[in-house]
C-alpha atoms as a PDB file:
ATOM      1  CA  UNK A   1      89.059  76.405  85.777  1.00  0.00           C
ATOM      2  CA  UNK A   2      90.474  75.086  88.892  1.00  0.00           C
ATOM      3  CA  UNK A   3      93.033  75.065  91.617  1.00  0.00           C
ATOM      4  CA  UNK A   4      96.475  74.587  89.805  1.00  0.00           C
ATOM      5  CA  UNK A   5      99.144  72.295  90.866  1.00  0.00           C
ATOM      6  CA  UNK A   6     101.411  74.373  94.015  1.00  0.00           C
ATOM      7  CA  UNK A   7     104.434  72.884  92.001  1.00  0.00           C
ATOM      8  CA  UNK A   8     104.028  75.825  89.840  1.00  0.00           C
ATOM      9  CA  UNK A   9     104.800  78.553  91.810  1.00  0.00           C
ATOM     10  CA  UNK A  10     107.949  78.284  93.830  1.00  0.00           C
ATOM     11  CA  UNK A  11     106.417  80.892  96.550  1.00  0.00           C
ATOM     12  CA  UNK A  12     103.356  83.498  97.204  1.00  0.00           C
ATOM     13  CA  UNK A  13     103.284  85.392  99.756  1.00  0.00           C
ATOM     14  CA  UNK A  14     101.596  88.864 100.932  1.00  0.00           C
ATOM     15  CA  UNK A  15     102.966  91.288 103.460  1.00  0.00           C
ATOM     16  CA  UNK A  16     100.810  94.271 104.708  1.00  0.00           C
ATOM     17  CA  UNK A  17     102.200  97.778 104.591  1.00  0.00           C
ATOM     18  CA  UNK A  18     100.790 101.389 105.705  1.00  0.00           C
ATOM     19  CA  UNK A  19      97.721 100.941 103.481  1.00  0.00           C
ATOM     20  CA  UNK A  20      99.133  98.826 100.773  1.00  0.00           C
ATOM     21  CA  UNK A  21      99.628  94.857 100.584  1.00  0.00           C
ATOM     22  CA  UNK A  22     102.792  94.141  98.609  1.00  0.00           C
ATOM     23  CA  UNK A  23     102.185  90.525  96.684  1.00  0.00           C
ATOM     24  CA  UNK A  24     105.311  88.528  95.434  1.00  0.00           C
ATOM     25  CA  UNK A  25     105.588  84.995  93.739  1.00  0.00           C
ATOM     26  CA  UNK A  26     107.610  83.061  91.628  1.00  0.00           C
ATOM     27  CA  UNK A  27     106.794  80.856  89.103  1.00  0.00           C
ATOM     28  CA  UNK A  28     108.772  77.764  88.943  1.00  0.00           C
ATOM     29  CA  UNK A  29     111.319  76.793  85.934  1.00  0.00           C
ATOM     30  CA  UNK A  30     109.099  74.874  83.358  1.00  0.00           C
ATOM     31  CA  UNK A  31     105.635  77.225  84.240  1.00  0.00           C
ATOM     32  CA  UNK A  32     104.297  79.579  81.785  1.00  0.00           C
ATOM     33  CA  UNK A  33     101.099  81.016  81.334  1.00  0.00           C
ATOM     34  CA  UNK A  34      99.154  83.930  78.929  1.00  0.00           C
ATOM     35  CA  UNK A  35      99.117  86.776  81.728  1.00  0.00           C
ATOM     36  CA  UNK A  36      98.725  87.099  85.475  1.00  0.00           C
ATOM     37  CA  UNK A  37      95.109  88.134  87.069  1.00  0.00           C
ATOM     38  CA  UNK A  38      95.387  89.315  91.104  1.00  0.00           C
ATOM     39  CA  UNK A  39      92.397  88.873  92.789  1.00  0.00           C
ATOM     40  CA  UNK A  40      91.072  89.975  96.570  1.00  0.00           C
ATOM     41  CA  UNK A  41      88.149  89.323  98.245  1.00  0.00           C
ATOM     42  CA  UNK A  42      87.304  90.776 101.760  1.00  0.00           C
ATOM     43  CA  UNK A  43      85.850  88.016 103.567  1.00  0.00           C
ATOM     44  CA  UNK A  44      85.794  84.139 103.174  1.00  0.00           C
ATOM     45  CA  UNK A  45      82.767  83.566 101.091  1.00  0.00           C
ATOM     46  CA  UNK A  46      82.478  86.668  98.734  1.00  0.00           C
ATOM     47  CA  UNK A  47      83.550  86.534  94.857  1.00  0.00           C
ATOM     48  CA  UNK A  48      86.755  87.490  94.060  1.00  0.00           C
ATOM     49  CA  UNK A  49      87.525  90.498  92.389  1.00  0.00           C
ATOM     50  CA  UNK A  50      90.228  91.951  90.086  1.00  0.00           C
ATOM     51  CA  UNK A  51      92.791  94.368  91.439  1.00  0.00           C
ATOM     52  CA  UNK A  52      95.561  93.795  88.708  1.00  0.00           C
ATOM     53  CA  UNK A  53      96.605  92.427  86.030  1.00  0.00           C
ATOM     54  CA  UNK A  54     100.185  91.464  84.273  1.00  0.00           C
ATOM     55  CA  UNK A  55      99.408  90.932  80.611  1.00  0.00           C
ATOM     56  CA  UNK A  56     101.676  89.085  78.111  1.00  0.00           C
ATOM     57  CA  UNK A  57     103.928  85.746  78.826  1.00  0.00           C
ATOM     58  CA  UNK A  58     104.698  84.938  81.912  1.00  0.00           C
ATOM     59  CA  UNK A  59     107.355  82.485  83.297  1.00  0.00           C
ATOM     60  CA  UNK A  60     110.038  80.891  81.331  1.00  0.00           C
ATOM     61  CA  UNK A  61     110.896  77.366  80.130  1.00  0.00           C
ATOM     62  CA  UNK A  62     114.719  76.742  81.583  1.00  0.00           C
ATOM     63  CA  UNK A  63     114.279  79.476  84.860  1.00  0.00           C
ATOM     64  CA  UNK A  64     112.282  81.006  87.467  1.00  0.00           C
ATOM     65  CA  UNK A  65     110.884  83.824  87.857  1.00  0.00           C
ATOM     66  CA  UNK A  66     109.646  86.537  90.539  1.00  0.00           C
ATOM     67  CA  UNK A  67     106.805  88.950  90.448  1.00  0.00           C
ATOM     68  CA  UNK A  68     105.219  91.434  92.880  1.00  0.00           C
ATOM     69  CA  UNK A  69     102.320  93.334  93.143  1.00  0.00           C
ATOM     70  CA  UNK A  70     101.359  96.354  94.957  1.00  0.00           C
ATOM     71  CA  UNK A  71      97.777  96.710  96.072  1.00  0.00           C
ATOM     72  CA  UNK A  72      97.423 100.801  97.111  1.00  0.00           C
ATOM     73  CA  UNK A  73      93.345 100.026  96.459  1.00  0.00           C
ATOM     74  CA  UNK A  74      93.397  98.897 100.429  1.00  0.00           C
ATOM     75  CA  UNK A  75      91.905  99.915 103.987  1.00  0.00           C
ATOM     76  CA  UNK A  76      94.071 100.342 106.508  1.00  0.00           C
ATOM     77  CA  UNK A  77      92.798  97.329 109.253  1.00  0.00           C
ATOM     78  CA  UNK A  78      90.988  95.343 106.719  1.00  0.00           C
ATOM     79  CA  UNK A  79      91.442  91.672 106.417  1.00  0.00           C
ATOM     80  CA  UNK A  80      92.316  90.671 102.835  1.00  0.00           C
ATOM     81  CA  UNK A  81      92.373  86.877 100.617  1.00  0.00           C
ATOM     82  CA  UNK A  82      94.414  87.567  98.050  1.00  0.00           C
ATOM     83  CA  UNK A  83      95.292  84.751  95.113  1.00  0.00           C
ATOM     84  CA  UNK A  84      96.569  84.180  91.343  1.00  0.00           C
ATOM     85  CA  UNK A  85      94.869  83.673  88.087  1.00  0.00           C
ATOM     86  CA  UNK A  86      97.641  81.826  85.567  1.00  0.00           C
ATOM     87  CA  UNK A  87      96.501  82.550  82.341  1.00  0.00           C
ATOM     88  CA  UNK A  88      93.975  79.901  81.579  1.00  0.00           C
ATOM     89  CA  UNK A  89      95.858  77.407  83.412  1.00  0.00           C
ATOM     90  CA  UNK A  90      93.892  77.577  86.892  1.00  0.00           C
ATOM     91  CA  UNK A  91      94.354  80.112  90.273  1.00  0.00           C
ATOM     92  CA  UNK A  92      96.528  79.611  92.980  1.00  0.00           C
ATOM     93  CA  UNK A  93      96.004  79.168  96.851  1.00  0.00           C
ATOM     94  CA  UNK A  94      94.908  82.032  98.429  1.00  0.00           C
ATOM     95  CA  UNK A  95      97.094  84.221 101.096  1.00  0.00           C
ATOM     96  CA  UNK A  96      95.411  86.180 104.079  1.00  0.00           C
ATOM     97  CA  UNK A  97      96.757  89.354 105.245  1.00  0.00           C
ATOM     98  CA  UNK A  98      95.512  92.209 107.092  1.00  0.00           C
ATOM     99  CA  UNK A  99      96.516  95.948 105.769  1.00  0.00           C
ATOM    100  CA  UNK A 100      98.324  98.038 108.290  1.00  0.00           C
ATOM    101  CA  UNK A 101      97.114 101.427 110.135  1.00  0.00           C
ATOM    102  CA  UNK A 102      99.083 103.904 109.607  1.00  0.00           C
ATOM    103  CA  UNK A 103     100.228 104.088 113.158  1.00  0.00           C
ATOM    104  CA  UNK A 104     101.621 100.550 112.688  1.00  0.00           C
ATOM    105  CA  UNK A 105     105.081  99.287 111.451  1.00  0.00           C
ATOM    106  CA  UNK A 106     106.018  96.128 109.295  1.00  0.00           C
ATOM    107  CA  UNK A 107     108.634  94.636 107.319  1.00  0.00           C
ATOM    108  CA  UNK A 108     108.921  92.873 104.190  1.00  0.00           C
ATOM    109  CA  UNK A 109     110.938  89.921 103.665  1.00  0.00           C
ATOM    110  CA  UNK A 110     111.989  88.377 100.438  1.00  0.00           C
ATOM    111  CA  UNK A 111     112.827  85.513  98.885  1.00  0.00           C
ATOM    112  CA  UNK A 112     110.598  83.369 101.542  1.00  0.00           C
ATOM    113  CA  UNK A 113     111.024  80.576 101.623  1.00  0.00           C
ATOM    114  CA  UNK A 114     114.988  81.309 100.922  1.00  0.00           C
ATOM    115  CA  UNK A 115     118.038  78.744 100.484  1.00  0.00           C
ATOM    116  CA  UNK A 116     120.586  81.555 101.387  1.00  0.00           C
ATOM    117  CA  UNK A 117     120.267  84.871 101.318  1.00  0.00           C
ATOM    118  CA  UNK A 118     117.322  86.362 103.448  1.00  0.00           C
ATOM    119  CA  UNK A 119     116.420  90.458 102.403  1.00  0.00           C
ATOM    120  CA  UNK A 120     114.977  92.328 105.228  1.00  0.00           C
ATOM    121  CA  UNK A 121     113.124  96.036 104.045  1.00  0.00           C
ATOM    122  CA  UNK A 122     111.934  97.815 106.606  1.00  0.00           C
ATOM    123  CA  UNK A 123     108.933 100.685 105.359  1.00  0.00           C
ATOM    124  CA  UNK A 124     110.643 103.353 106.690  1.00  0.00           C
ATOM    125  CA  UNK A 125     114.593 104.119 107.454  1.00  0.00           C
ATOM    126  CA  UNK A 126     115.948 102.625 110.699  1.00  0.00           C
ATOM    127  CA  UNK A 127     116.059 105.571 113.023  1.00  0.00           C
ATOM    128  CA  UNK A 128     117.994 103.197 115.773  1.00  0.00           C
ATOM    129  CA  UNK A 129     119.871 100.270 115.326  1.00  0.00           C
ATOM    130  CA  UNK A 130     118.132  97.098 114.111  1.00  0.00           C
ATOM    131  CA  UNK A 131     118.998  93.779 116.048  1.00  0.00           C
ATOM    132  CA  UNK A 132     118.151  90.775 113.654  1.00  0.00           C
ATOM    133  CA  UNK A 133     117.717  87.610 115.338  1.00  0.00           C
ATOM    134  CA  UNK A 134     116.584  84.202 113.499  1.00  0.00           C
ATOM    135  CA  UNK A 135     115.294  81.677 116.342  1.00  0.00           C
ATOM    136  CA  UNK A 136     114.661  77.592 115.286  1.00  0.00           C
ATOM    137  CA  UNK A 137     111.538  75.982 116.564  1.00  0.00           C
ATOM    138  CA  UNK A 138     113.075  74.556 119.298  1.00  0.00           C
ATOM    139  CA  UNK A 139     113.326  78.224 120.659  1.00  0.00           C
ATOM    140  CA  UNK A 140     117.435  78.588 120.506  1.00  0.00           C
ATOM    141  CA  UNK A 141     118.711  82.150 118.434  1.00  0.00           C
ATOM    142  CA  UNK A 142     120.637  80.900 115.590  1.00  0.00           C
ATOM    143  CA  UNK A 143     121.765  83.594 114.232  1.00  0.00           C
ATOM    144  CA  UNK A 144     121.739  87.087 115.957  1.00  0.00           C
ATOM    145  CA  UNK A 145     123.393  90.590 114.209  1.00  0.00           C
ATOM    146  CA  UNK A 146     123.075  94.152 114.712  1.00  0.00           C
ATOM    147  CA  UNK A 147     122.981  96.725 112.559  1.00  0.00           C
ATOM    148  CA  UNK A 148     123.658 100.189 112.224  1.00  0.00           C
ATOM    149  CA  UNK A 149     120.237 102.601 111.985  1.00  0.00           C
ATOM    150  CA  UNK A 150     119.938 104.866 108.416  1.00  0.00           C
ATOM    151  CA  UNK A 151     119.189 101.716 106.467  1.00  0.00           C
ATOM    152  CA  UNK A 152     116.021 100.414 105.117  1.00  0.00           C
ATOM    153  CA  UNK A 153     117.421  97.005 103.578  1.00  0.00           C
ATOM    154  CA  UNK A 154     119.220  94.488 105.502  1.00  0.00           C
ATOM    155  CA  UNK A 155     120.834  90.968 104.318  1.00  0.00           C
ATOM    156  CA  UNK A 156     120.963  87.744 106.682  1.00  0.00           C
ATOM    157  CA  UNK A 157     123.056  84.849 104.777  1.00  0.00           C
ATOM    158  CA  UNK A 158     120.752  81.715 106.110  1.00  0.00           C
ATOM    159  CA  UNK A 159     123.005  79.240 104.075  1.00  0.00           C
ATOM    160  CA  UNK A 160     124.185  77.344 107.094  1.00  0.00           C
ATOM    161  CA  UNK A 161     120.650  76.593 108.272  1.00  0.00           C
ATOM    162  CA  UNK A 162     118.832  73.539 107.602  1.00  0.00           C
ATOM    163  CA  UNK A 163     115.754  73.212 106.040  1.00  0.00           C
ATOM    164  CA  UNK A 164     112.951  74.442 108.329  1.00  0.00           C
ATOM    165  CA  UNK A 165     110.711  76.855 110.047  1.00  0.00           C
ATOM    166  CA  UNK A 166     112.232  79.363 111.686  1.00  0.00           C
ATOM    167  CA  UNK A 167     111.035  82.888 113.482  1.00  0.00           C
ATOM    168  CA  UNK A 168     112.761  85.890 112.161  1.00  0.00           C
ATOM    169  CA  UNK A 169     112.421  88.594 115.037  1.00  0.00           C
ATOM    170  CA  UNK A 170     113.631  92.549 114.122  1.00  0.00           C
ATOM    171  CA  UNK A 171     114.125  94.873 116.821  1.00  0.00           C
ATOM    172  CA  UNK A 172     114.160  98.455 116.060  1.00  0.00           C
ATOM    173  CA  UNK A 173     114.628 100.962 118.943  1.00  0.00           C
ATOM    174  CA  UNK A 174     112.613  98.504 121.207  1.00  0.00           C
ATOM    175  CA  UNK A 175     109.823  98.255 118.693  1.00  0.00           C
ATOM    176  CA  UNK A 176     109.704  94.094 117.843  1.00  0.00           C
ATOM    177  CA  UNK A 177     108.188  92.758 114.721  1.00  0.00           C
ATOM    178  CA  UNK A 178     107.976  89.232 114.529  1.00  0.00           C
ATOM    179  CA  UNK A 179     107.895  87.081 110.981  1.00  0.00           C
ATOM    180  CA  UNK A 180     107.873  83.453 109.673  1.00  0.00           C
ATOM    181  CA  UNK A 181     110.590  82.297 107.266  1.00  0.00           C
ATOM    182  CA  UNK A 182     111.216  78.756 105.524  1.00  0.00           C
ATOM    183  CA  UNK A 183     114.458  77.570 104.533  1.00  0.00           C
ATOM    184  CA  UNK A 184     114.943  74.900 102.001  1.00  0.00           C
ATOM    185  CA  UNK A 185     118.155  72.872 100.606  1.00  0.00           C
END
């Protein structure tokens, strides 16, 4: 068993929490496989080892489909390589990410990449107001909002971007966190 084709998954990513990675994918339109295996490893050369499984079948023929998984099993600091098993079909590329101390913040973003709307969760409930700002590579803010505080989910439409990189920068009562975010057409 191998490295399967990227084609199948439409995006993996891993964002670190307070002592918990949150996992999410999609599997394309067309991809399905006999169960989901999530492996971690702690280091770069170390076997992978099973912290989850989704049994049963997974993806569909005519659309696609999201998944997430939440990895409590984690130590606050660590570095983590997290990938996919697909059934019997092959693993996916591995994602890095390092699992929060407690006295940190962070954000999760979702779908990324995105074609329009962009979902912004912060871990806790905005105790000031949050100023979203999405800035292109060429450093100009393309889109700037802010937002009342007592929320913990915020939308950013992204549908007049164009495809590309782009830094999406949250500012909540003068604490920044900083993450990268792909639009596609």
């Amino acid at each position: 068993m191998g490295q399967i084709d990227n084609r199948a998954l439409g995006y993996f990513n891993a964002d670190a929490g307070k002592s918990s990675v949150l996992l999410t994918w999609e599997l394309n339109a067309g991809f399905i496989c006999q169960g989901i295996t999530i492996e971690r490893r702690e280091d770069a050369v170390s076997d992978f080892k099973v912290v989850g499984v989704i049994k049963g079948l997974c993806g569909s023929p005519t659309k696609s489909i999201a998944y997430d998984f939440t990895d409590t099993t984690v130590v606050p600091g660590t570095l983590y390589h997290y990938r996919l098993i697909l059934g019997s079909e092959g693993f996916t590329m591995t994602r890095t990410v390092r699992a929060l101390s407690d006295n940190e913040s962070s954000l999760h973003i979702f779908p990324n990449p995105s074609s329009d709307e962009l979902n912004i969760q912060l871990r806790q409930i905005a105790e000031a107001a949050v100023r979203i700002s999405v800035v292109n590579m060429q450093g100009s803010v393309v889109f700037r909002e802010e937002y009342m505080s007592g929320m913990q989910l915020y939308q950013v439409n992204l549908a007049q971007l164009p495809t590309g990189n782009y830094s999406l920068l949250v500012d909540v009562g003068g604490e920044r966190m900083v993450k990268r975010v792909k639009v596609f057409r």
